[in-house]
N, C-alpha and C. Protein backbone atom coordinates (compact mmCIF):
# COMPACT_ATOMS: atom_id res chain seq x y z
N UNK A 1 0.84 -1.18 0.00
CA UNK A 1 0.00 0.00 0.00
C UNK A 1 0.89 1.24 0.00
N UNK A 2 0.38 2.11 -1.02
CA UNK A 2 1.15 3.15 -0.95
C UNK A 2 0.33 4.64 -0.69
N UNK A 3 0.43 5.68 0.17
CA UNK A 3 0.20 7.07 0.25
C UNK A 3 0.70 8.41 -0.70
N UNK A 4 -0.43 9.26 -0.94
CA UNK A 4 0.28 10.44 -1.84
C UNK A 4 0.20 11.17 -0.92
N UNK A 5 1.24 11.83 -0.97
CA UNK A 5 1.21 12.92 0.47
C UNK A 5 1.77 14.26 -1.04
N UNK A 6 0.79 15.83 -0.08
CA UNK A 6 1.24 16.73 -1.50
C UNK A 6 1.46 17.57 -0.50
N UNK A 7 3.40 18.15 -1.06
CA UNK A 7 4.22 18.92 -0.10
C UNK A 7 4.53 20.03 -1.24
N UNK A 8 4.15 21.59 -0.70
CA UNK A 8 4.70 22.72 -1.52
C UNK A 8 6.17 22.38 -1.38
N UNK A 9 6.70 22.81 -2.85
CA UNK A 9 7.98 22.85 -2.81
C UNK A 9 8.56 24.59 -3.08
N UNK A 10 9.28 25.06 -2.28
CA UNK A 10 9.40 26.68 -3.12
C UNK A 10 9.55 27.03 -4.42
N UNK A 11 9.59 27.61 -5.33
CA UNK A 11 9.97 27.83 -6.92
C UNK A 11 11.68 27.74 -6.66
N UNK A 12 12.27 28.36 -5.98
CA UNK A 12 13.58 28.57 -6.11
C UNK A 12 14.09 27.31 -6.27
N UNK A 13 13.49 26.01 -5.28
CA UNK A 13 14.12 24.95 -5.03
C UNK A 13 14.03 23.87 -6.42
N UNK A 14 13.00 24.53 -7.11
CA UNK A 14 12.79 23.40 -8.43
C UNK A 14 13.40 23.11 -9.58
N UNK A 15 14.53 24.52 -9.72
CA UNK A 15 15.60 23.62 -10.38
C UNK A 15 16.98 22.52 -10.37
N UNK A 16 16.82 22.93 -9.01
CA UNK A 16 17.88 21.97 -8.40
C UNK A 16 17.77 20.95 -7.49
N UNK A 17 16.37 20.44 -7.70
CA UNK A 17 15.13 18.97 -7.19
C UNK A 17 15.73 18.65 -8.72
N UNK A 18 15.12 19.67 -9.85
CA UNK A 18 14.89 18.65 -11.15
C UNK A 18 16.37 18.10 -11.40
N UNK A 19 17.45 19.09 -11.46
CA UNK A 19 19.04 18.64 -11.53
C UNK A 19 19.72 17.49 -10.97
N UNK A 20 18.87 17.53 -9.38
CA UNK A 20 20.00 16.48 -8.83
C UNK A 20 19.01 15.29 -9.29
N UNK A 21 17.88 15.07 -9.42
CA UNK A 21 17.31 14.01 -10.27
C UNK A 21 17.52 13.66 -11.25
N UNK A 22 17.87 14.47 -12.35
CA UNK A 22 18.48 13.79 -13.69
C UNK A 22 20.18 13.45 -13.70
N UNK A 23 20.68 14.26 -12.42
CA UNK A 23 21.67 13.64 -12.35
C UNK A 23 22.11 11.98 -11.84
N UNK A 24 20.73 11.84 -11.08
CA UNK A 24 20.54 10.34 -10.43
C UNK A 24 19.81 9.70 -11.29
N UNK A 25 19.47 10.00 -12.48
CA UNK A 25 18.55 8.95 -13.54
C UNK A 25 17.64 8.55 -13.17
N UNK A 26 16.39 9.85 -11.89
CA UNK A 26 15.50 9.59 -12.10
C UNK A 26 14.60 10.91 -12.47
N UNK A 27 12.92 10.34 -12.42
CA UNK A 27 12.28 11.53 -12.48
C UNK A 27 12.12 12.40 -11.24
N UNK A 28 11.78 13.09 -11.09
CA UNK A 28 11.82 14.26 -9.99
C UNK A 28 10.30 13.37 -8.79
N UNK A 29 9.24 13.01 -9.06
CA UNK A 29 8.65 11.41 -8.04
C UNK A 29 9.86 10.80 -7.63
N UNK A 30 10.13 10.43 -8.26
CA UNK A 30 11.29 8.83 -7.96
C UNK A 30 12.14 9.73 -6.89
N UNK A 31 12.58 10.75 -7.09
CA UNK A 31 13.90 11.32 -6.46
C UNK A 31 13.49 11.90 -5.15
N UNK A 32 12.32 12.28 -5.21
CA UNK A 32 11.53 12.30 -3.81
C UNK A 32 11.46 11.54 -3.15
N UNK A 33 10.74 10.42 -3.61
CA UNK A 33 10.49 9.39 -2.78
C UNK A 33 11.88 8.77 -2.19
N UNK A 34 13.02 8.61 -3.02
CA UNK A 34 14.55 8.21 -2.86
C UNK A 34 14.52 9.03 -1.49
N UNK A 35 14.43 9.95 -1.43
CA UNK A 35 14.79 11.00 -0.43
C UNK A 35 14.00 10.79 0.46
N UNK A 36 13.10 10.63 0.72
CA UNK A 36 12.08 10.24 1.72
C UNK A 36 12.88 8.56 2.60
N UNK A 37 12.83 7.85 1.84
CA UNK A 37 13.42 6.16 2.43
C UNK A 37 14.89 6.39 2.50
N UNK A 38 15.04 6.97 2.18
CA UNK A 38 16.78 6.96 2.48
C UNK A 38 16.87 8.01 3.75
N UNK A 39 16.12 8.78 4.05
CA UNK A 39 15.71 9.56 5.50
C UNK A 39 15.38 8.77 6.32
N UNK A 40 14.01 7.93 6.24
CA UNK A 40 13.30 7.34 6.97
C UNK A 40 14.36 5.84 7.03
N UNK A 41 15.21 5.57 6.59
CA UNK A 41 15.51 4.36 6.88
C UNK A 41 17.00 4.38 7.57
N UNK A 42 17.14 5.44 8.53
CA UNK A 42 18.49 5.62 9.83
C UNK A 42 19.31 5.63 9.25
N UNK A 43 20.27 6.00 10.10
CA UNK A 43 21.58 6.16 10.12
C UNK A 43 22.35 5.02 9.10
N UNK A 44 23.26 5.74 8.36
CA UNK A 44 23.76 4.53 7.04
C UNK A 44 24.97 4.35 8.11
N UNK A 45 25.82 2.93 7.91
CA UNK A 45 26.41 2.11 8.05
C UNK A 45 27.98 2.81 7.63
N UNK A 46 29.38 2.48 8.31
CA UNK A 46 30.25 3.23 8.02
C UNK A 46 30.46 2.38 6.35
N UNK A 47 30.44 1.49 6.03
CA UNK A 47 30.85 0.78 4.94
C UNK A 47 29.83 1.63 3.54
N UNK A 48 28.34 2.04 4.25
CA UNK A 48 27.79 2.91 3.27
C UNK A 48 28.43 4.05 3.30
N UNK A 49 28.98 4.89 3.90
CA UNK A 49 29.48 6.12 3.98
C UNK A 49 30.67 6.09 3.05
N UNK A 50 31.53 5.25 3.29
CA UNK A 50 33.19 5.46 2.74
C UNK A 50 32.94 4.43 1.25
N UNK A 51 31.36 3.35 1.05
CA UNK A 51 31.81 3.14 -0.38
C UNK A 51 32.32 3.70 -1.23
N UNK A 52 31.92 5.07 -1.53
CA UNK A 52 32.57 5.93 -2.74
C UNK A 52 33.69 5.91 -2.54
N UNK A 53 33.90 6.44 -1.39
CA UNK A 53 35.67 6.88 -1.36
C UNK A 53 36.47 5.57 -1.75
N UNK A 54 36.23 4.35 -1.34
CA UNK A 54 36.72 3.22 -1.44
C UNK A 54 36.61 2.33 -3.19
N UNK A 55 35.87 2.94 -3.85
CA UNK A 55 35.75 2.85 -5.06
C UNK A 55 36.51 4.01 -5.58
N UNK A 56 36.72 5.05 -5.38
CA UNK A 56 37.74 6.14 -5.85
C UNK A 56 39.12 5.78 -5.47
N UNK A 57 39.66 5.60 -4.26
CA UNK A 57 40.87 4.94 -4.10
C UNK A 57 41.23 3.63 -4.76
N UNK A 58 40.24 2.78 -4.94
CA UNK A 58 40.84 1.84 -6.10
C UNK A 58 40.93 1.98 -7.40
N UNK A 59 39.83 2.72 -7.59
CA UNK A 59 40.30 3.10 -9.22
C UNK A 59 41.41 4.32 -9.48
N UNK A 60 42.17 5.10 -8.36
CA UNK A 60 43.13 5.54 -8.63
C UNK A 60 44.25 4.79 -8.63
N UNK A 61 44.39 4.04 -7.54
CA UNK A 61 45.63 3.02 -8.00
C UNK A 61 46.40 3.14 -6.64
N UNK A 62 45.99 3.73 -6.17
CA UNK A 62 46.91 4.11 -4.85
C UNK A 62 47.25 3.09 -4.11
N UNK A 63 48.36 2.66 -3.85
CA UNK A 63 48.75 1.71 -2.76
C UNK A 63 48.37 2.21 -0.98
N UNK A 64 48.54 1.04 -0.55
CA UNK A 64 48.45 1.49 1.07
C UNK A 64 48.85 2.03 1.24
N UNK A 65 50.50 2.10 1.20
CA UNK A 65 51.25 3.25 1.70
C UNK A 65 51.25 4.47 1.23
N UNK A 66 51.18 4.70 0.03
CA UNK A 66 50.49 5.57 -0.45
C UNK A 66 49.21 6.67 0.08
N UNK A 67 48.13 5.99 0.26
CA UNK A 67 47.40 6.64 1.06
C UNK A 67 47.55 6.66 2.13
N UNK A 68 48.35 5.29 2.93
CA UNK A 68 48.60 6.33 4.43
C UNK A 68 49.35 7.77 4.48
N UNK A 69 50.49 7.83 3.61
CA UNK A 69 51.34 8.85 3.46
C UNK A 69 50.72 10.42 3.14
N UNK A 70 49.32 9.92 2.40
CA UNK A 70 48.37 11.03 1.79
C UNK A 70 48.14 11.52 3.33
N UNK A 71 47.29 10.80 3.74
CA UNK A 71 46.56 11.00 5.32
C UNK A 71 47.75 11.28 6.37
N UNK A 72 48.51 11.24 6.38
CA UNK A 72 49.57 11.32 7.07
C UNK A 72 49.97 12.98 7.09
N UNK A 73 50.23 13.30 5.64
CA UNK A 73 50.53 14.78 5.44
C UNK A 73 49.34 15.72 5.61
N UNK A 74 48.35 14.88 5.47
CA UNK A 74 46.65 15.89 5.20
C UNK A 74 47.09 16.12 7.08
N UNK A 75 47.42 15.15 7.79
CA UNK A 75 47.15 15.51 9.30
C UNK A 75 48.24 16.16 10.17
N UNK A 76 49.42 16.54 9.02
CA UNK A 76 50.48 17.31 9.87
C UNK A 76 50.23 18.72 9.31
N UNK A 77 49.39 18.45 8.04
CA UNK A 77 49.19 20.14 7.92
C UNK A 77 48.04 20.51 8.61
N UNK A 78 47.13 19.99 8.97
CA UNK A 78 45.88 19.89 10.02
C UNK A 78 46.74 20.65 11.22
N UNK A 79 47.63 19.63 11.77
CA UNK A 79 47.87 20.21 12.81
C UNK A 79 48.92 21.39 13.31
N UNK A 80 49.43 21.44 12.29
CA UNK A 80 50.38 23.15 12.07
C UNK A 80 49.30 23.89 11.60
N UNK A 81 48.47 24.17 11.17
CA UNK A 81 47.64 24.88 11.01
C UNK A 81 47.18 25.17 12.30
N UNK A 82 46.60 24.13 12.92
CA UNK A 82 46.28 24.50 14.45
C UNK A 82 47.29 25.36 15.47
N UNK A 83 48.47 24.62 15.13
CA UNK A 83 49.61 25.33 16.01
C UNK A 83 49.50 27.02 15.92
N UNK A 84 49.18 27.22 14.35
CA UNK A 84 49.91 28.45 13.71
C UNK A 84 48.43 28.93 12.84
N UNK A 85 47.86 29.27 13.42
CA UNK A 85 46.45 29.69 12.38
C UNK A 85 46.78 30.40 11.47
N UNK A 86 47.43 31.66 11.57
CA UNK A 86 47.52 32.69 10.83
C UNK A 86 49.02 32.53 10.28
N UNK A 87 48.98 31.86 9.62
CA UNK A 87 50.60 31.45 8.72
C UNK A 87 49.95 31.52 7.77
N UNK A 88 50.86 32.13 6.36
CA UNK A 88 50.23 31.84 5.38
C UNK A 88 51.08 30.94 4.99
């Protein structure tokens, strides 16, 4: 069983409902409703969160060490930044 529920949407917001829907290959229904169950259905899973990234790191090629070394430097400039805010 399914419900129609009818929600104003603002004008401003309707080109970029219709955008990110054709960017997801659906119709602007479908992309609602997507949005609705993917709300209503909690908190995603860390393995849902980092799929992308984990499909981007393999198709770059990066070795382990490699990306530890990435993350490694991302977190010493993190933290000289902290040391030193206003360094350029």
């Amino acid at each position: 069983m399914s419900m129609t529920i009818e929600v104003p949407i603002p004008d401003d917001l309707i080109p970029r409902l219709e955008q990110k829907a054709r960017s997801a290959g659906l119709d602007r229904e479908q992309y609602v409703r997507a949005l609705v169950s993917r709300e209503l259905a909690g908190p995603r899973t860390f393995d849902e969160i980092l799929g992308g990234f984990r499909e981007e790191v393999t198709a770059s090629g990066l070795s382990d060490s490699e990306l530890d070394q990435l993350f490694d430097s991302a977190r010493q400039d993190s933290f000289a930044e902290l040391e030193n805010p206003h360094r350029e």
